[in-house]
Structure formats: structure tokens, C-alpha cells
PDB file of N, CA and C in Angstrom:
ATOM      1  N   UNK A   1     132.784  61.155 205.563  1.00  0.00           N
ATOM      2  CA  UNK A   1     134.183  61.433 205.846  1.00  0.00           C
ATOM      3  C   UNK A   1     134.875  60.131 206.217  1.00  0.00           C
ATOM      4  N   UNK A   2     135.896  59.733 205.410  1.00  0.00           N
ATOM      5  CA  UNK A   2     136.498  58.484 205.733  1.00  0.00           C
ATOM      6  C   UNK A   2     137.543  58.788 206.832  1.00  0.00           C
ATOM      7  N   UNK A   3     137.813  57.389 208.082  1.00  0.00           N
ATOM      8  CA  UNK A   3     138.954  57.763 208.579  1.00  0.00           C
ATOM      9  C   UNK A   3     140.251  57.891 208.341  1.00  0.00           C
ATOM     10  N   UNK A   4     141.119  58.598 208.947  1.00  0.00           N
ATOM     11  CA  UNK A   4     142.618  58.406 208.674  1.00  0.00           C
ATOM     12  C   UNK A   4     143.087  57.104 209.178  1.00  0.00           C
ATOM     13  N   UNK A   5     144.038  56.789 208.815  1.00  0.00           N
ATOM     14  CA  UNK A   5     145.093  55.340 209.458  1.00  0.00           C
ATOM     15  C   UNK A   5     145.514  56.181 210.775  1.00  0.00           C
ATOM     16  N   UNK A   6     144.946  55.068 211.995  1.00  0.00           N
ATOM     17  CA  UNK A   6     145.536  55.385 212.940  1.00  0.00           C
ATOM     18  C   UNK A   6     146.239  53.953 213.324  1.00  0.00           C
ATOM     19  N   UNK A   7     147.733  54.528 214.017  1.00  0.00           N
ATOM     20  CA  UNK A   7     148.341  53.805 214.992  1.00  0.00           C
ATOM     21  C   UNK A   7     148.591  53.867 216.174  1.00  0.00           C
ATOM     22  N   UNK A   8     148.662  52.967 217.218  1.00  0.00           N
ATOM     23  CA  UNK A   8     148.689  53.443 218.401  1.00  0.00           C
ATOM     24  C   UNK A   8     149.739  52.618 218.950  1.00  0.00           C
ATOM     25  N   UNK A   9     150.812  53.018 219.495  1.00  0.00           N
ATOM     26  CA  UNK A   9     152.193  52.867 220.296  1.00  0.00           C
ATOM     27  C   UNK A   9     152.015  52.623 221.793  1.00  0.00           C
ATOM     28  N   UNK A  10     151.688  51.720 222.730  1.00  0.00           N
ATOM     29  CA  UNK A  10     151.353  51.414 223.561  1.00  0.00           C
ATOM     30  C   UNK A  10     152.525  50.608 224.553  1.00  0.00           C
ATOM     31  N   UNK A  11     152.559  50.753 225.987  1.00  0.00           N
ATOM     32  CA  UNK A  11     152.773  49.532 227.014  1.00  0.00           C
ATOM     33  C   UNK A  11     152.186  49.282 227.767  1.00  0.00           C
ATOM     34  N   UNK A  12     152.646  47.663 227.986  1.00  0.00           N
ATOM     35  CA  UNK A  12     151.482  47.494 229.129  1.00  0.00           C
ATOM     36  C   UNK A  12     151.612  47.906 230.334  1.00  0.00           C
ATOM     37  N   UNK A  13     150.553  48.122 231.104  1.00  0.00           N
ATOM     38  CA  UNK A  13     150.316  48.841 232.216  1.00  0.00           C
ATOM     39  C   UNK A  13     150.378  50.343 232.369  1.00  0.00           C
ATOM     40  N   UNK A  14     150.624  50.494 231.164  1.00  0.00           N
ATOM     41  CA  UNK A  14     150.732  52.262 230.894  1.00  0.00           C
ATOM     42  C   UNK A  14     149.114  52.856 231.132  1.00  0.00           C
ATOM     43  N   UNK A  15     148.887  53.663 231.985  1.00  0.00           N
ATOM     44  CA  UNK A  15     147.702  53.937 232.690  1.00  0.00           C
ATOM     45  C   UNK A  15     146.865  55.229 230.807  1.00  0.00           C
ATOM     46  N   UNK A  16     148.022  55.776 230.666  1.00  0.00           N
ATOM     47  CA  UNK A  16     147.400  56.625 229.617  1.00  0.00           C
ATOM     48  C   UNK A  16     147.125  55.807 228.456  1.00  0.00           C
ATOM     49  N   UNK A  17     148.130  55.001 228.064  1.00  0.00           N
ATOM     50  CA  UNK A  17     147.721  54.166 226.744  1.00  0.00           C
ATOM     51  C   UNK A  17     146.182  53.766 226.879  1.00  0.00           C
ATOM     52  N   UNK A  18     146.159  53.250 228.191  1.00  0.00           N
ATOM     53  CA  UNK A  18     144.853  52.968 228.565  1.00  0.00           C
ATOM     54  C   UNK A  18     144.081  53.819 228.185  1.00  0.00           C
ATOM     55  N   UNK A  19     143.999  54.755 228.489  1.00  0.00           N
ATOM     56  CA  UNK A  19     142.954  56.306 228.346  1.00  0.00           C
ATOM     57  C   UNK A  19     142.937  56.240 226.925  1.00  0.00           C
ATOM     58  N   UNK A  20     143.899  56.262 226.116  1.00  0.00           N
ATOM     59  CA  UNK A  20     144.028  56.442 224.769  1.00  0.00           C
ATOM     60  C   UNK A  20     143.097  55.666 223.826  1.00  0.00           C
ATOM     61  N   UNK A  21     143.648  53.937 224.211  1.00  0.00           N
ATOM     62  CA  UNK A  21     142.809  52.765 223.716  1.00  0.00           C
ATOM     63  C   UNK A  21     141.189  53.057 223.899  1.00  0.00           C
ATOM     64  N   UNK A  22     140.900  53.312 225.400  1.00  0.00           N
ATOM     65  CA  UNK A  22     139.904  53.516 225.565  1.00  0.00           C
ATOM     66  C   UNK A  22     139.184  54.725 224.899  1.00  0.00           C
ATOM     67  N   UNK A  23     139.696  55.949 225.037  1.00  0.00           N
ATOM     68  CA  UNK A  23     139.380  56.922 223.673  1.00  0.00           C
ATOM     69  C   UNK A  23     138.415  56.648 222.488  1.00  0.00           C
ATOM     70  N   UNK A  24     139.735  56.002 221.476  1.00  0.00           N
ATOM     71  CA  UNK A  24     139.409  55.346 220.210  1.00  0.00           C
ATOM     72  C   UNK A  24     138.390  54.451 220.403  1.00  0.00           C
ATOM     73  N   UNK A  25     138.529  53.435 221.276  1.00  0.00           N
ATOM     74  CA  UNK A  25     137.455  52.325 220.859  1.00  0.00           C
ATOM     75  C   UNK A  25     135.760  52.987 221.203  1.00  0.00           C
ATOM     76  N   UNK A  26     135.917  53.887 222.235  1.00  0.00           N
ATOM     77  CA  UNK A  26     134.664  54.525 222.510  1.00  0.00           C
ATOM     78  C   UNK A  26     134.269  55.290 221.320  1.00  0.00           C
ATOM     79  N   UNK A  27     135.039  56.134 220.364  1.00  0.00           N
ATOM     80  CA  UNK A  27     134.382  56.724 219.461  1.00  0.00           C
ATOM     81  C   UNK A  27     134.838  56.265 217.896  1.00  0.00           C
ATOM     82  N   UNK A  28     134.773  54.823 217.976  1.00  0.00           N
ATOM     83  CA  UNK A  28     134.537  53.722 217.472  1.00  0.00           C
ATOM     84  C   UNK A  28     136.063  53.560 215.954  1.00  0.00           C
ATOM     85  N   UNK A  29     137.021  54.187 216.587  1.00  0.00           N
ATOM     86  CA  UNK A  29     138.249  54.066 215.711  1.00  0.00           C
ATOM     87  C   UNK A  29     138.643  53.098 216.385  1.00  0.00           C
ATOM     88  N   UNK A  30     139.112  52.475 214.018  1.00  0.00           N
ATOM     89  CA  UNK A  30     139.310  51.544 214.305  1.00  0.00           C
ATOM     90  C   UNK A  30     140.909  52.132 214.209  1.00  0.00           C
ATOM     91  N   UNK A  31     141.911  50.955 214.630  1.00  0.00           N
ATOM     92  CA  UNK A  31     143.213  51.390 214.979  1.00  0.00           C
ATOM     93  C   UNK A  31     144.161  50.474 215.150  1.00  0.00           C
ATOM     94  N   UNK A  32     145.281  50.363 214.663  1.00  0.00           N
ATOM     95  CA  UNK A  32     146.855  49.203 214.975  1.00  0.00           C
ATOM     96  C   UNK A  32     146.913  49.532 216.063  1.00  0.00           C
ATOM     97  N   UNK A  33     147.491  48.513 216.480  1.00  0.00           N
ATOM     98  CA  UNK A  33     148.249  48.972 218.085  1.00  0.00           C
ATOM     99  C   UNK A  33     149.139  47.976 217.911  1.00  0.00           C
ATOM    100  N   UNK A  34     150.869  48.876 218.911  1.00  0.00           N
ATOM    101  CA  UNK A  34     152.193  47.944 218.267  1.00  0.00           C
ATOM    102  C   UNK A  34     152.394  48.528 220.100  1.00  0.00           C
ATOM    103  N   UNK A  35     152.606  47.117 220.652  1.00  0.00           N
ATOM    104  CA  UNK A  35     153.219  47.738 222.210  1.00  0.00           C
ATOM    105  C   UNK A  35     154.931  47.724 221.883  1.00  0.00           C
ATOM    106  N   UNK A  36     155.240  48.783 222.903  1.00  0.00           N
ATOM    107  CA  UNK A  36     156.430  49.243 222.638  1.00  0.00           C
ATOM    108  C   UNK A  36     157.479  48.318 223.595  1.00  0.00           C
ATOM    109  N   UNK A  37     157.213  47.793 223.874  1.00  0.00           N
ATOM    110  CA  UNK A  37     158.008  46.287 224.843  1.00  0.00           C
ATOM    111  C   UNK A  37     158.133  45.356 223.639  1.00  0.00           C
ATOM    112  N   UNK A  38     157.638  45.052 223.056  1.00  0.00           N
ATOM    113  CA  UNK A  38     158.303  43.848 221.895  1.00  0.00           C
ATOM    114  C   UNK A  38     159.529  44.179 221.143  1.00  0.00           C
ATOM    115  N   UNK A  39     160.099  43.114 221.298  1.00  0.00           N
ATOM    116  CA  UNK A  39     161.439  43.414 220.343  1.00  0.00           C
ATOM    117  C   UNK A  39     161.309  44.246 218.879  1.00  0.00           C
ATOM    118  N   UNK A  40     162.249  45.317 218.733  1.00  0.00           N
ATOM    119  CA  UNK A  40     162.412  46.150 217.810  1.00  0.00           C
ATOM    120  C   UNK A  40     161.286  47.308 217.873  1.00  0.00           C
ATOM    121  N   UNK A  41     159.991  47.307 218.255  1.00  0.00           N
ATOM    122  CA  UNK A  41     159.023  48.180 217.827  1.00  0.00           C
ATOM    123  C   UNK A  41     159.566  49.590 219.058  1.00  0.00           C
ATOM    124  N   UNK A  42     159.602  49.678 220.139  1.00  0.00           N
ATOM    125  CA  UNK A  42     160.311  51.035 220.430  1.00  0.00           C
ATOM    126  C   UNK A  42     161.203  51.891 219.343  1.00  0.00           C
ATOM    127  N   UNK A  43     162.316  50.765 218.672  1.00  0.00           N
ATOM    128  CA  UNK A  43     163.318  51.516 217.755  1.00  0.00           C
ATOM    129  C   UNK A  43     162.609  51.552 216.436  1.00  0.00           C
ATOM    130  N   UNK A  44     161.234  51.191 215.982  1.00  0.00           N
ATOM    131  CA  UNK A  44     160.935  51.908 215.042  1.00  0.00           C
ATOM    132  C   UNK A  44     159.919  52.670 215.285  1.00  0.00           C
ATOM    133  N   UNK A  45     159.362  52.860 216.543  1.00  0.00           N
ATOM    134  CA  UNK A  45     158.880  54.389 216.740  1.00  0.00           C
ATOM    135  C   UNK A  45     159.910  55.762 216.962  1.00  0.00           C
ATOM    136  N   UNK A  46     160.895  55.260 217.236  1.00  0.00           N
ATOM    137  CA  UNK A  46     161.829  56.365 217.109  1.00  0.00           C
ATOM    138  C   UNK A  46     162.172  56.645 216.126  1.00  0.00           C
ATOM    139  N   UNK A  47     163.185  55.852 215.113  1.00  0.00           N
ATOM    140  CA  UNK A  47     163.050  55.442 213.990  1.00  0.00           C
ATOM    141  C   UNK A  47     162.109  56.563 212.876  1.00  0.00           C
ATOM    142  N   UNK A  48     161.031  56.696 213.053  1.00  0.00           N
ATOM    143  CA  UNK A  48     159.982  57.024 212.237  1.00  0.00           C
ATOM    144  C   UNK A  48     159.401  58.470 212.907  1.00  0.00           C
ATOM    145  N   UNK A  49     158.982  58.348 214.460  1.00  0.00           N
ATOM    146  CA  UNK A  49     158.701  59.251 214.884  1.00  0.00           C
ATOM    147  C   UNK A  49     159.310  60.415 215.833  1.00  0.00           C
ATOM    148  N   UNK A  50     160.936  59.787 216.230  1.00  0.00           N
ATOM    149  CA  UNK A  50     161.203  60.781 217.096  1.00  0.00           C
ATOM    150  C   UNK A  50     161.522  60.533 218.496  1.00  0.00           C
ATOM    151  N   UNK A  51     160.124  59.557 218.395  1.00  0.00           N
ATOM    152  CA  UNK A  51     159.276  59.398 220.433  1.00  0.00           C
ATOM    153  C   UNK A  51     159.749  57.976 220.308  1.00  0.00           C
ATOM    154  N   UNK A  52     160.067  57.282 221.613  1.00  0.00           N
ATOM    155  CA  UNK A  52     160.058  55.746 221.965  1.00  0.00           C
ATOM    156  C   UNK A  52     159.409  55.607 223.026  1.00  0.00           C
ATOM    157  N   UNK A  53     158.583  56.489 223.542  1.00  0.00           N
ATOM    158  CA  UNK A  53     157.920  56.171 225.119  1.00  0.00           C
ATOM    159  C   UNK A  53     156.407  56.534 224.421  1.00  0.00           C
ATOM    160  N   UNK A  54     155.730  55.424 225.304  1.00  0.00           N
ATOM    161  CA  UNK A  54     154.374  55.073 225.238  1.00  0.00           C
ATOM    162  C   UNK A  54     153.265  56.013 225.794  1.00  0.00           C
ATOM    163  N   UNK A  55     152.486  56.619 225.724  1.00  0.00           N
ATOM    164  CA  UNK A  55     151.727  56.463 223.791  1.00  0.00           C
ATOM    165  C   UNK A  55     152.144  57.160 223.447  1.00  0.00           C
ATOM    166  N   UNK A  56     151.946  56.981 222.015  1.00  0.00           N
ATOM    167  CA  UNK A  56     152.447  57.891 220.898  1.00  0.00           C
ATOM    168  C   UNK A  56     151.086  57.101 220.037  1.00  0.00           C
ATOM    169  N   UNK A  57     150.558  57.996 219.514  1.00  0.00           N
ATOM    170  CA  UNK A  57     149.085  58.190 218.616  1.00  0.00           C
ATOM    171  C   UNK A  57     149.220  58.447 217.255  1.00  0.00           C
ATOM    172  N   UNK A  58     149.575  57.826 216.336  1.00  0.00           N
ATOM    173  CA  UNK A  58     149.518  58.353 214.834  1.00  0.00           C
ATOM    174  C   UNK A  58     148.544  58.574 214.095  1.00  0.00           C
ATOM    175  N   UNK A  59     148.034  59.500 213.696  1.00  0.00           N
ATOM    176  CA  UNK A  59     146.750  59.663 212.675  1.00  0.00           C
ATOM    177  C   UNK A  59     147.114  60.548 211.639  1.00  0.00           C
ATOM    178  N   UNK A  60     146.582  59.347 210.657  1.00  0.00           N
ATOM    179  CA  UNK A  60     147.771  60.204 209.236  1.00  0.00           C
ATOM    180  C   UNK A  60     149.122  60.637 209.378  1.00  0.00           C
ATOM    181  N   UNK A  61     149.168  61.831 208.921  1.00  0.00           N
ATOM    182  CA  UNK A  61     150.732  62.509 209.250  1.00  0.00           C
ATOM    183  C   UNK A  61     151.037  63.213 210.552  1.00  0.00           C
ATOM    184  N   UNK A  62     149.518  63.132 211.348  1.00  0.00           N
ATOM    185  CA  UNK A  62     150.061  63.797 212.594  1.00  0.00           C
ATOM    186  C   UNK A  62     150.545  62.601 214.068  1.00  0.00           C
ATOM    187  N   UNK A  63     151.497  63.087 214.823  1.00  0.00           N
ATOM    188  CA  UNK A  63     152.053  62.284 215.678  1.00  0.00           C
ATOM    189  C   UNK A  63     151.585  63.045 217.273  1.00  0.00           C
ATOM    190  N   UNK A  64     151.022  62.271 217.913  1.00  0.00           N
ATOM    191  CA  UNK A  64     150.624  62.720 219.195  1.00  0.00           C
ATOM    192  C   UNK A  64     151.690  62.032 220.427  1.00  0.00           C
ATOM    193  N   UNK A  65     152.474  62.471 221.127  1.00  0.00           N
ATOM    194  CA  UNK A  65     152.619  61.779 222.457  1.00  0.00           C
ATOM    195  C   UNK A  65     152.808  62.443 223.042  1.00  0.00           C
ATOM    196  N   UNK A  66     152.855  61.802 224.565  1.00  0.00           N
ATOM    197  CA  UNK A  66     152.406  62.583 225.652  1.00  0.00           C
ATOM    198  C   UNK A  66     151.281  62.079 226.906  1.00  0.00           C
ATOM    199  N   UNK A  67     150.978  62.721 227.886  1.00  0.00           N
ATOM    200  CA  UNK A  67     149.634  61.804 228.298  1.00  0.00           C
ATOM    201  C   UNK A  67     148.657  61.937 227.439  1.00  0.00           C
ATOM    202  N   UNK A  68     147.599  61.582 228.237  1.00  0.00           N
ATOM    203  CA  UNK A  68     146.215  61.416 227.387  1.00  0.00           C
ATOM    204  C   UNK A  68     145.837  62.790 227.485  1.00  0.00           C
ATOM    205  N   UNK A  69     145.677  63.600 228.461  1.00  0.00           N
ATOM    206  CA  UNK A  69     145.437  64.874 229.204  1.00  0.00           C
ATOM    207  C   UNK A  69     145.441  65.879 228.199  1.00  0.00           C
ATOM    208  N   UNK A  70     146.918  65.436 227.427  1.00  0.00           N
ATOM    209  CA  UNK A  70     148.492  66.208 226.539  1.00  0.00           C
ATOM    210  C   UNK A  70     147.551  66.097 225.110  1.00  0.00           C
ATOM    211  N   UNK A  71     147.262  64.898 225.068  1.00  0.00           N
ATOM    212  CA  UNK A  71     146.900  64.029 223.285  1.00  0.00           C
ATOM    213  C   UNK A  71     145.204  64.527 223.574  1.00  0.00           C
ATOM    214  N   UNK A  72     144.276  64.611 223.981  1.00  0.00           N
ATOM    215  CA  UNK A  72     142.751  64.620 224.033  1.00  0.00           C
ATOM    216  C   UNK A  72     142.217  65.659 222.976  1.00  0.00           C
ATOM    217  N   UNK A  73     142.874  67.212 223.349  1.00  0.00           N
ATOM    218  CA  UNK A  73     142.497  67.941 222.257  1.00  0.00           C
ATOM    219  C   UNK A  73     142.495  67.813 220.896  1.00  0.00           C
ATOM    220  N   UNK A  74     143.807  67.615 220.816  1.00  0.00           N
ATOM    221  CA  UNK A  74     144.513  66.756 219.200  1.00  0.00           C
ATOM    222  C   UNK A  74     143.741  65.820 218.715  1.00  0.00           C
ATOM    223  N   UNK A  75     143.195  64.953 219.477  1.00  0.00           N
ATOM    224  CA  UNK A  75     142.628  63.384 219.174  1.00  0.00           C
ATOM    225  C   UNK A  75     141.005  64.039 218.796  1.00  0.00           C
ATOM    226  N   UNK A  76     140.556  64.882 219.243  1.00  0.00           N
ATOM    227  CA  UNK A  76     139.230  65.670 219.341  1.00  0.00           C
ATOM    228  C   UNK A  76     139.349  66.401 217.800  1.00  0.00           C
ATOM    229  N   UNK A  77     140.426  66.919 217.615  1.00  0.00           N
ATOM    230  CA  UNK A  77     140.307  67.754 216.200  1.00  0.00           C
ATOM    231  C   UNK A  77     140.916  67.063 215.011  1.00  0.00           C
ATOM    232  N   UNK A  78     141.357  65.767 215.002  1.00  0.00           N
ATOM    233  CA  UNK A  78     141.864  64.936 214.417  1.00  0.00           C
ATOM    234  C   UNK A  78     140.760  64.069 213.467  1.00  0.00           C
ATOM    235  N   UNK A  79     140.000  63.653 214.478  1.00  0.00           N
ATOM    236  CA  UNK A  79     139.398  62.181 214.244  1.00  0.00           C
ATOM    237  C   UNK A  79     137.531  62.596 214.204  1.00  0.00           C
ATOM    238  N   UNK A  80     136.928  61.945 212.994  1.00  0.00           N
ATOM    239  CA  UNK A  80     135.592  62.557 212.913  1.00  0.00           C
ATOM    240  C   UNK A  80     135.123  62.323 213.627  1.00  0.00           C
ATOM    241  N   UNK A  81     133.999  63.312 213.798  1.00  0.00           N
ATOM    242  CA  UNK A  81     133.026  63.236 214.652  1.00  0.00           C
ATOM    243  C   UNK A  81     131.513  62.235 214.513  1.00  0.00           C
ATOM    244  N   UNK A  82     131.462  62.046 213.434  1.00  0.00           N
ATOM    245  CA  UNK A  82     130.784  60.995 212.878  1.00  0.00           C
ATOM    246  C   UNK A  82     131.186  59.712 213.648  1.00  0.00           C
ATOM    247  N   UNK A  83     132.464  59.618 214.100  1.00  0.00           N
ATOM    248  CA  UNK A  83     132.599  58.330 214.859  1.00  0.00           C
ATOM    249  C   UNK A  83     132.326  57.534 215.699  1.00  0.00           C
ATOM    250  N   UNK A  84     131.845  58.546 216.512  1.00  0.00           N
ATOM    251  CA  UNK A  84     131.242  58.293 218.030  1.00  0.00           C
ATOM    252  C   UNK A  84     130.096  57.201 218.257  1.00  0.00           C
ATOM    253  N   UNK A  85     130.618  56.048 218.816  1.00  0.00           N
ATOM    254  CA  UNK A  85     128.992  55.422 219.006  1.00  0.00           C
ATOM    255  C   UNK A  85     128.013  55.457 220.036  1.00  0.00           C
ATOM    256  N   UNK A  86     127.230  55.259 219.944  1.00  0.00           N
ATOM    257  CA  UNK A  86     126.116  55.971 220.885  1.00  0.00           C
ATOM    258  C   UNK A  86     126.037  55.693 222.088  1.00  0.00           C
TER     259      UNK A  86
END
């Protein structure tokens, strides 16, 4: 099972992005990450998705934001399970 394109919408010090990053890299997705403090990238997560506040999780066509708490289930039925590293 190949992965989907994920993106990940981040700021710093954002305690969930954290959770999020940490997420993915634990079950070994790989993933963009665009922090939402740099010039222009908030207005093209809105732009595109709707959301301008951090995180916001893209995988494929689906859009997650919210806390991590909010995004975990989603991110669980999203992303293979094959991914996980040991």
C-alpha cells in the first residue's frame, strides 16, 4: 500500500503540531511541513483549505484540523498501518 501525500500546517510552539509531527514521524510518514508564521503560507492554507490556524493535516483529499486529540482518529484511519516502525 503506497502512501498518500501528506502535508502538515504547523507553528512554532504549537504544543499539538507537536503531537502531530510527532505522530507521523513515529509511524514513519514521510510528510511537508509549511509553518503557518512565514509570510503568505497561513493565506494559502486558507486559500486552499478553509483553516489558517495550526495544525491542519492534509492527506490526500482529506483535511484534518483541530487538536491532536480532534485529528488522532482520522490520522489512525487515514494513514497505513504498514507504517509504523518498530
Amino acid at each position: 500500500m503506497s502512501q498518500p501525500f501528506v502535508l502538515l500546517y504547523t507553528s512554532p510552539g504549537c504544543p499539538d503540531c507537536a503531537a502531530v509531527r510527532r505522530y507521523l514521524d513515529q509511524h514513519g510518514v514521510v510528510f511537508e511541513e509549511r509553518d503557518v508564521t512565514a509570510p503568505g503560507v497561513a493565506d494559502e492554507a486558507k486559500a486552499r483549505y478553509g483553516v489558517r490556524i495550526a495544525p491542519i493535516t492534509v492527506i490526500g483529499d482529506a483535511v484534518l484540523w483541530g487538536t491532536f486529540a480532534e485529528q488522532k482518529p482520522r490520522l489512525d484511519a487515514l494513514l497505513p498501518r504498514n507504517a509504523e516502525k518498530p
